[in-house]
Protein backbone atom coordinates (compact mmCIF):
# COMPACT_ATOMS: atom_id res chain seq x y z
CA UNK A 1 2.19 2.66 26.72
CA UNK A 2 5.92 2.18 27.23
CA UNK A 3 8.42 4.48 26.24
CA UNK A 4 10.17 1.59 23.85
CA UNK A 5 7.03 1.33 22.29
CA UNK A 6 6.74 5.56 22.06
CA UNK A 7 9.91 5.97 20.48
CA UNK A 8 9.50 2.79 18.17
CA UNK A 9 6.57 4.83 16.04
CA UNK A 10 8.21 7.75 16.91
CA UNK A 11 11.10 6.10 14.10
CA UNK A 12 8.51 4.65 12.10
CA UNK A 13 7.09 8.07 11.62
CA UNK A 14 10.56 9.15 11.11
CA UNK A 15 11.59 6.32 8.07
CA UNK A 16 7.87 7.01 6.73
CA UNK A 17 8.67 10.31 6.54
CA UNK A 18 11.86 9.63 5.06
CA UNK A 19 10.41 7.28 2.06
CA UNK A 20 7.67 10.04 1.55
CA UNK A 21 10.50 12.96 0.81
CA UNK A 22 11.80 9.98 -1.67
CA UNK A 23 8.93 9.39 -3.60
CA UNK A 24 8.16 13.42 -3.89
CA UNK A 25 11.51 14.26 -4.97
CA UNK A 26 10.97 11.06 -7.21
CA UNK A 27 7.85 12.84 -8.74
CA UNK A 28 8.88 16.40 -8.81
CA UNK A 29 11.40 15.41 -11.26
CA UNK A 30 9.90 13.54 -13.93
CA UNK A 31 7.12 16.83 -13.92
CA UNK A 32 7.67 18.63 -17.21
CA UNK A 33 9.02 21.54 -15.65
CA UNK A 34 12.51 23.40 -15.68
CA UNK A 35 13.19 25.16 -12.75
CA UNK A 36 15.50 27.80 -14.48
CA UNK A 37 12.74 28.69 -16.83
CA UNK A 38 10.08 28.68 -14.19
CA UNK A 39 12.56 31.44 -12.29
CA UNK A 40 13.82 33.67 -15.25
CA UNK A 41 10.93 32.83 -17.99
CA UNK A 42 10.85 31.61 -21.46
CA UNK A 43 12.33 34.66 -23.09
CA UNK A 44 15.78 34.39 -20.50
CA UNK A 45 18.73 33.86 -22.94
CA UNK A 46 20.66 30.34 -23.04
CA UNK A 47 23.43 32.04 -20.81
CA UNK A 48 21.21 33.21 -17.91
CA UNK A 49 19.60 29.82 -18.05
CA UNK A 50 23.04 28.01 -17.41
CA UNK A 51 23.89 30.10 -14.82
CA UNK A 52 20.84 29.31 -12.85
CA UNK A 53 20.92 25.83 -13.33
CA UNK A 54 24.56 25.73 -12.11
CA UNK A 55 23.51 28.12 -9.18
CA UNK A 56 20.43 25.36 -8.12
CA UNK A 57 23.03 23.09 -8.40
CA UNK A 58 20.60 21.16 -11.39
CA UNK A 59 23.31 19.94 -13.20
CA UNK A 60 24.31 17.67 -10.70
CA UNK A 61 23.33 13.99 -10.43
CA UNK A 62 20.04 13.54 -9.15
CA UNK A 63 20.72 11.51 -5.87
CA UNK A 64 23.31 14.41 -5.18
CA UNK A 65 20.14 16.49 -5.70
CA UNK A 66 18.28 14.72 -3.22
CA UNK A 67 20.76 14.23 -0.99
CA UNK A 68 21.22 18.61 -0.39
CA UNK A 69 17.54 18.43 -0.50
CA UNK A 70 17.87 16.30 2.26
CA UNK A 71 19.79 18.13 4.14
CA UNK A 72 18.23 20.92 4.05
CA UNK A 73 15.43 19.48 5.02
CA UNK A 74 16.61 18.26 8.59
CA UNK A 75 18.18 21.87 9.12
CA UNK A 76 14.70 22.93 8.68
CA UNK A 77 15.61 24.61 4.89
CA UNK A 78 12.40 23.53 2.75
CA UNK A 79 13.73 25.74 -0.01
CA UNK A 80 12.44 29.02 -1.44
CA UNK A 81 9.17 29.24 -3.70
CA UNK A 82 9.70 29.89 -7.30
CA UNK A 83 7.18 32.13 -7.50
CA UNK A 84 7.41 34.36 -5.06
CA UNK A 85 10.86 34.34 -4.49
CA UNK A 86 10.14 33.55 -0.15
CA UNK A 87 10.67 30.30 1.80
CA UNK A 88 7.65 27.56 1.17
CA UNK A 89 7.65 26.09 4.89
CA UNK A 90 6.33 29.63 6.55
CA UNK A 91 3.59 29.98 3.66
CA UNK A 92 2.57 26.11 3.63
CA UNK A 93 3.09 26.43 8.13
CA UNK A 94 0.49 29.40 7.49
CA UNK A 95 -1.79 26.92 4.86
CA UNK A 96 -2.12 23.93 7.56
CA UNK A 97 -3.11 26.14 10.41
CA UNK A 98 -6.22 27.43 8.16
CA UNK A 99 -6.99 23.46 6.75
CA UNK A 100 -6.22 22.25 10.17
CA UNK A 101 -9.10 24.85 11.86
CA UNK A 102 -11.61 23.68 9.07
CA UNK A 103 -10.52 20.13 9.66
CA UNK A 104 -10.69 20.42 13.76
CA UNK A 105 -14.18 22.26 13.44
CA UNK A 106 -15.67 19.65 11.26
CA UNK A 107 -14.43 16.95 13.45
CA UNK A 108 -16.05 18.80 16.45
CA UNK A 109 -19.30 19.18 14.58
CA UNK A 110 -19.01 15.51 13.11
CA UNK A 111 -18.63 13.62 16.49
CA UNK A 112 -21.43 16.08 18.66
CA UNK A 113 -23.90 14.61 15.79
CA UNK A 114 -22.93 11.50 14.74
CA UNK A 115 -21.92 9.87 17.86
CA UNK A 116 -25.07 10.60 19.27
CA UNK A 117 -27.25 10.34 16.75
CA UNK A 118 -25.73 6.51 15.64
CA UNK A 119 -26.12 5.27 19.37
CA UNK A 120 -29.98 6.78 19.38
CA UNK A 121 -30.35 5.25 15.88
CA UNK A 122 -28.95 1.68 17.61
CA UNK A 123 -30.79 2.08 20.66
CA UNK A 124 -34.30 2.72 18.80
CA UNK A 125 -33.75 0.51 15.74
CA UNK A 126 -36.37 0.93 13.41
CA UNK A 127 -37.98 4.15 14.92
CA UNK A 128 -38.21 7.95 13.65
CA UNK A 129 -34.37 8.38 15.06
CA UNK A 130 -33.36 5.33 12.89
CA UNK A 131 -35.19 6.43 9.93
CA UNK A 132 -33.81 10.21 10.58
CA UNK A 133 -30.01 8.95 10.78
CA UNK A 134 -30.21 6.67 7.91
CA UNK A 135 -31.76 9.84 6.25
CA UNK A 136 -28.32 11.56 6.80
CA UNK A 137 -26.29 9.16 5.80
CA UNK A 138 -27.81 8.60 2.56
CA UNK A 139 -27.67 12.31 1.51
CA UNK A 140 -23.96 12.59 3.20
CA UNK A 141 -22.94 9.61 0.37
CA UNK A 142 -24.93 10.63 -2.08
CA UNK A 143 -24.43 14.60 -2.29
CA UNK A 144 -20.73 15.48 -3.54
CA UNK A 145 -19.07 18.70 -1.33
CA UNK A 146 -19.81 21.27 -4.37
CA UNK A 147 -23.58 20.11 -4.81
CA UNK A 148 -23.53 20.42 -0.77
CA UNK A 149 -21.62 23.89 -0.57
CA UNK A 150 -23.83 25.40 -3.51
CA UNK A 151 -27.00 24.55 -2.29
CA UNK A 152 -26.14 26.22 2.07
CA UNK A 153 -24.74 28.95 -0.23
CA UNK A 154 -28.53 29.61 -2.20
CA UNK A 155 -30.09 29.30 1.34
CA UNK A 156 -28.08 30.86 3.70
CA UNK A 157 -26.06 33.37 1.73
CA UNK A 158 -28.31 34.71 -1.14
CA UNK A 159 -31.75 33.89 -0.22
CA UNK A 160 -31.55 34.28 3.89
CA UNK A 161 -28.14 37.16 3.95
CA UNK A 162 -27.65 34.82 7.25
CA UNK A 163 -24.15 33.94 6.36
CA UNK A 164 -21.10 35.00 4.24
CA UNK A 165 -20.59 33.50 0.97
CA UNK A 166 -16.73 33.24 0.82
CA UNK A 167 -14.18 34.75 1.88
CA UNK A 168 -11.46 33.99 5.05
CA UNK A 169 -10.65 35.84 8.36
CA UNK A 170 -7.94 34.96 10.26
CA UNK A 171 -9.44 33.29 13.46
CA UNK A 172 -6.26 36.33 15.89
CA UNK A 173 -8.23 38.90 13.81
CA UNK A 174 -11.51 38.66 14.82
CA UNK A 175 -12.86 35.38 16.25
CA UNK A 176 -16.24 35.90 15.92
CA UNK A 177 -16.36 36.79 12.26
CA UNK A 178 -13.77 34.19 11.69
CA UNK A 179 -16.13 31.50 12.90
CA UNK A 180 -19.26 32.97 10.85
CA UNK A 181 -17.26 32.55 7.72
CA UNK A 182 -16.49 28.78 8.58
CA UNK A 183 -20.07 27.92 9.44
CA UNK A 184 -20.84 26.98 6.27
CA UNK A 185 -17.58 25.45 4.94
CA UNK A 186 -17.35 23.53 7.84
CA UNK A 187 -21.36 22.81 7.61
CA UNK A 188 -20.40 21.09 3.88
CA UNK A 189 -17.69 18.94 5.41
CA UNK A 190 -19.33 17.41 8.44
CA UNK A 191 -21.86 16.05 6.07
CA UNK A 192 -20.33 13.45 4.61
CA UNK A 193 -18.19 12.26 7.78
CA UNK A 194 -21.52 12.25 9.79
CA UNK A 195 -23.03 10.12 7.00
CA UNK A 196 -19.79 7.50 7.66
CA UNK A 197 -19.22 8.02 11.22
CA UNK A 198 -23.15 7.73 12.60
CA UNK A 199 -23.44 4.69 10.38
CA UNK A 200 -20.84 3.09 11.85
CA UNK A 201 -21.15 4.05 15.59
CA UNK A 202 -25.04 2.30 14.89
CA UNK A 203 -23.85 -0.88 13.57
CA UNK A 204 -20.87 -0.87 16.34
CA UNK A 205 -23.36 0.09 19.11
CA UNK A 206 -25.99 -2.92 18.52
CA UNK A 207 -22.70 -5.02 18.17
CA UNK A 208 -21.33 -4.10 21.89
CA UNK A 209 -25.49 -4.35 23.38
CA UNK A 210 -25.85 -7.90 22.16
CA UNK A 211 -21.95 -8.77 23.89
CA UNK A 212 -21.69 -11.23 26.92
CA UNK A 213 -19.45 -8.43 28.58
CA UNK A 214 -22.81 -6.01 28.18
CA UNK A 215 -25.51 -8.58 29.01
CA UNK A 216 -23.46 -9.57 32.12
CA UNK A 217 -23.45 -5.73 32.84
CA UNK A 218 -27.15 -5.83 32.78
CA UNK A 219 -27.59 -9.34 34.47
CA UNK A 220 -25.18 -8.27 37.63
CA UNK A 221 -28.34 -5.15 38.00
CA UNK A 222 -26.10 -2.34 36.71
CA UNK A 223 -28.51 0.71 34.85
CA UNK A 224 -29.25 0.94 31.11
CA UNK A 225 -26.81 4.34 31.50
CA UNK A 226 -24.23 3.02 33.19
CA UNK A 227 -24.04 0.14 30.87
CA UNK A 228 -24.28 2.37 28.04
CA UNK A 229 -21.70 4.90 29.03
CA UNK A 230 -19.57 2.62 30.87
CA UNK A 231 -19.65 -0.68 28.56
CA UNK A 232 -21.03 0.38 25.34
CA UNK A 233 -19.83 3.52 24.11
CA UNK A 234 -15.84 2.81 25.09
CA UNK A 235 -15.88 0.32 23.01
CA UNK A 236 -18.40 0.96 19.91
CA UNK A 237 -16.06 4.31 19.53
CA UNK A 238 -12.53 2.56 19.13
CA UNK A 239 -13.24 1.90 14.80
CA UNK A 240 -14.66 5.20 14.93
CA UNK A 241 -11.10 6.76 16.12
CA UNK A 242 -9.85 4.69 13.25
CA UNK A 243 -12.52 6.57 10.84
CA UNK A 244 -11.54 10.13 12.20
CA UNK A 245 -7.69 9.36 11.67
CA UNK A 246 -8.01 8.39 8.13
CA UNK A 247 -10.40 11.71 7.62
CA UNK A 248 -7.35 13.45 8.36
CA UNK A 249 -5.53 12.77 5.53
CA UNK A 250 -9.26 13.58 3.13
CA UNK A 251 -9.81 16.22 5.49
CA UNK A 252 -6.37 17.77 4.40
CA UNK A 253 -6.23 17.29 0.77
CA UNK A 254 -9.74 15.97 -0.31
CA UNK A 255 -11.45 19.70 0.69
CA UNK A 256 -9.77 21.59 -1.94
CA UNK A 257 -13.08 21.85 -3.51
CA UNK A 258 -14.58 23.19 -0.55
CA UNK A 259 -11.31 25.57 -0.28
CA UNK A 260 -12.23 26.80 -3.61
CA UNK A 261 -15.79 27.35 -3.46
CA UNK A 262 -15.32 29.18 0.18
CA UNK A 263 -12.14 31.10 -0.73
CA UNK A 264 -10.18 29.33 2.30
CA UNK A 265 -6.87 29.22 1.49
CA UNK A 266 -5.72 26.09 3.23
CA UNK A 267 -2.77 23.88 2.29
CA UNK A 268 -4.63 22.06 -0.32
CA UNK A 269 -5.28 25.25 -2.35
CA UNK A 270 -1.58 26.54 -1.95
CA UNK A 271 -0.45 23.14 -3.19
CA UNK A 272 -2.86 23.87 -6.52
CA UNK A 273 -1.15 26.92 -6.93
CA UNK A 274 2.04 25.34 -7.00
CA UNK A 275 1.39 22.64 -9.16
CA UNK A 276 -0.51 25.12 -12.02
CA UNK A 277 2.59 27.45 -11.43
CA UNK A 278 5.30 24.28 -11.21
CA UNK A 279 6.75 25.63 -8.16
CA UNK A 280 8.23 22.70 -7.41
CA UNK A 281 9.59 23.32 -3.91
CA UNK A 282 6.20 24.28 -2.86
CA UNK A 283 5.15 20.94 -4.35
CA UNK A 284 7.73 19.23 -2.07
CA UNK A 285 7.35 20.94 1.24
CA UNK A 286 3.27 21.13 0.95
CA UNK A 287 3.43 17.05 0.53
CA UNK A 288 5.93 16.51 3.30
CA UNK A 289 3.91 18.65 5.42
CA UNK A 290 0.80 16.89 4.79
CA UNK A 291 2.22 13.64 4.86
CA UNK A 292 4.02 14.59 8.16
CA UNK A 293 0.35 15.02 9.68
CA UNK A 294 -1.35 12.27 8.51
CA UNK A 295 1.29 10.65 10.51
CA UNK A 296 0.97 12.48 13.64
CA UNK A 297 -2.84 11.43 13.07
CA UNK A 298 -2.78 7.77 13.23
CA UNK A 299 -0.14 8.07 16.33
CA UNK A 300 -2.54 9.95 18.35
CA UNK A 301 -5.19 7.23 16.91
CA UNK A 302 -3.22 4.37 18.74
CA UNK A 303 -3.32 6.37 21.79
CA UNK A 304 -6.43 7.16 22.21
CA UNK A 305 -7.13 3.51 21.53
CA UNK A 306 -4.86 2.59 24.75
CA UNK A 307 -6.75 5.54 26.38
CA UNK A 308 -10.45 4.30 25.60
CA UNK A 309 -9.77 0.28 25.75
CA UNK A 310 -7.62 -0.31 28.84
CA UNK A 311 -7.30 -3.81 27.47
CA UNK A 312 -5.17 -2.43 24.61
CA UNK A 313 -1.42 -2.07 25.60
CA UNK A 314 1.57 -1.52 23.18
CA UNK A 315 5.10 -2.68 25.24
């Protein structure tokens, strides 16, 4: 990796970032909301309205609007919440760090099980391991996250006492019972990525056996492991890096359902709030945020493709 090509996605993330804040300024003002009422409420009189609109400066053109928005932005000003009266980047900061936890833990989980079990599944096609995987895969499609969360939280909640039901602890608090309240959250959202990912490292791994590059592994007397670990798996995991980079994005705002259910609250449950309260800063700075790691996702995506395929090389 060259540092022309660093800095060229480096900009890209930049002007992607840049056409994001567009479109979600775009949206936030077409939403039937007036941010003078949403501040004083509907029984404020005409005169107190005005004032407020002139203060927010929403009597000015709209690409005047934008453009203090803007600016704000890059001086790290993401404006102040509606609701609570505070500044939205610390709160939605606070939001990502919980999402991001879930999201790194299920990850974790996702790849010690589906990486392996997908290259057993390829290597013993047909067998109990196959039959297990495709087992896994078919429930991970076919059961939705709340059908999945309700059914650990019968078992190992109500019936068993194993595990919490709900609730969040702040993982500086107390590690420990921080991690036995994700257990089952994070239990619901591996599911369906190990259903995607093991599927795909099977179908990627007989791909890569039946290679010349592999079978000239084999022919020059090199072991089934060292062809496996040195031939196979570098290069039946480089679509599964593009899998895990696109979870991000679900990972981040698909889970509010699993937010809800567990009583996490992430960045996609702060960003409900704001829309049912038509806080419409929040709204802005929770989708820039989220939009700002997606991005930072696929980056580290292309690098750990250079990393795993030394054939891969971005000048």
């Amino acid at each position: 990796m060259s540092a022309r090509w660093l800095l060229r996605r480096l900009l890209l993330i930049g002007y992607t970032l840049l056409v994001v804040s567009l479109l979600v300024f775009a949206i936030t003002q077409v939403l039937p909301a007036d941010a003078a009422v949403t501040l004083l409420g509907e029984n404020a009189t005409p005169d107190a309205l005005a004032a407020v609109r002139v203060q927010l400066g929403l009597n000015d053109p709209v690409w005047l609007q934008y453009a203090h928005w803007l600016g704000g932005l890059l001086h790290g000003d993401f404006g102040t919440s509606m609701r609570s009266g505070q500044p939205v980047l610390p709160v939605m900061l606070t939001a990502l760090s919980r999402s991001l936890l879930l999201a790194v833990l299920s990850i974790g989980l996702m790849l010690a099980v589906a990486v392996p079990l997908g290259v057993l599944a390829a290597l013993r096609r047909g067998g109990a391991i196959d039959l297990l995987a495709g087992l896994v895969a078919y429930l991970g499609v076919s059961l939705p996250e709340f059908v999945t969360a309700t059914l650990l939280l019968i078992l190992f909640a109500d019936m068993l006492h194993w595990l919490p039901a709900t609730g969040y602890v702040p993982l500086a608090e107390n590690p420990a019972d921080s991690l036995r309240h994700l257990v089952l959250p994070v239990v619901t959202v591996s599911l369906i990525l190990v259903a995607h990912v093991s599927r795909m490292m099977r179908s990627e791994t007989i791909d890569v056996l039946h290679s010349d590059y592999a079978r000239a592994a084999r022919l020059k007397g090199l072991s089934p492991a060292t062809v496996l670990f040195r031939h196979v798996l570098r290069n039946a995991l480089l679509p599964v890096v593009t899998i895990v980079a696109l979870d991000v994005g679900y990972l981040l705002g698909g889970i509010i359902v699993v937010e809800e259910i567990f009583a996490i609250p992430g960045i996609g449950r702060q960003l409900i709030v704001a829309i049912q309260n038509r806080d419409l800063p929040s709204i802005q700075a929770g989708a820039l945020v989220m939009a700002a790691t997606y991005a930072v996702a696929n980056f580290l995506a292309d690098v750990a493709y250079a990393v795993l395929d030394r054939r891969i090389r971005y000048d």
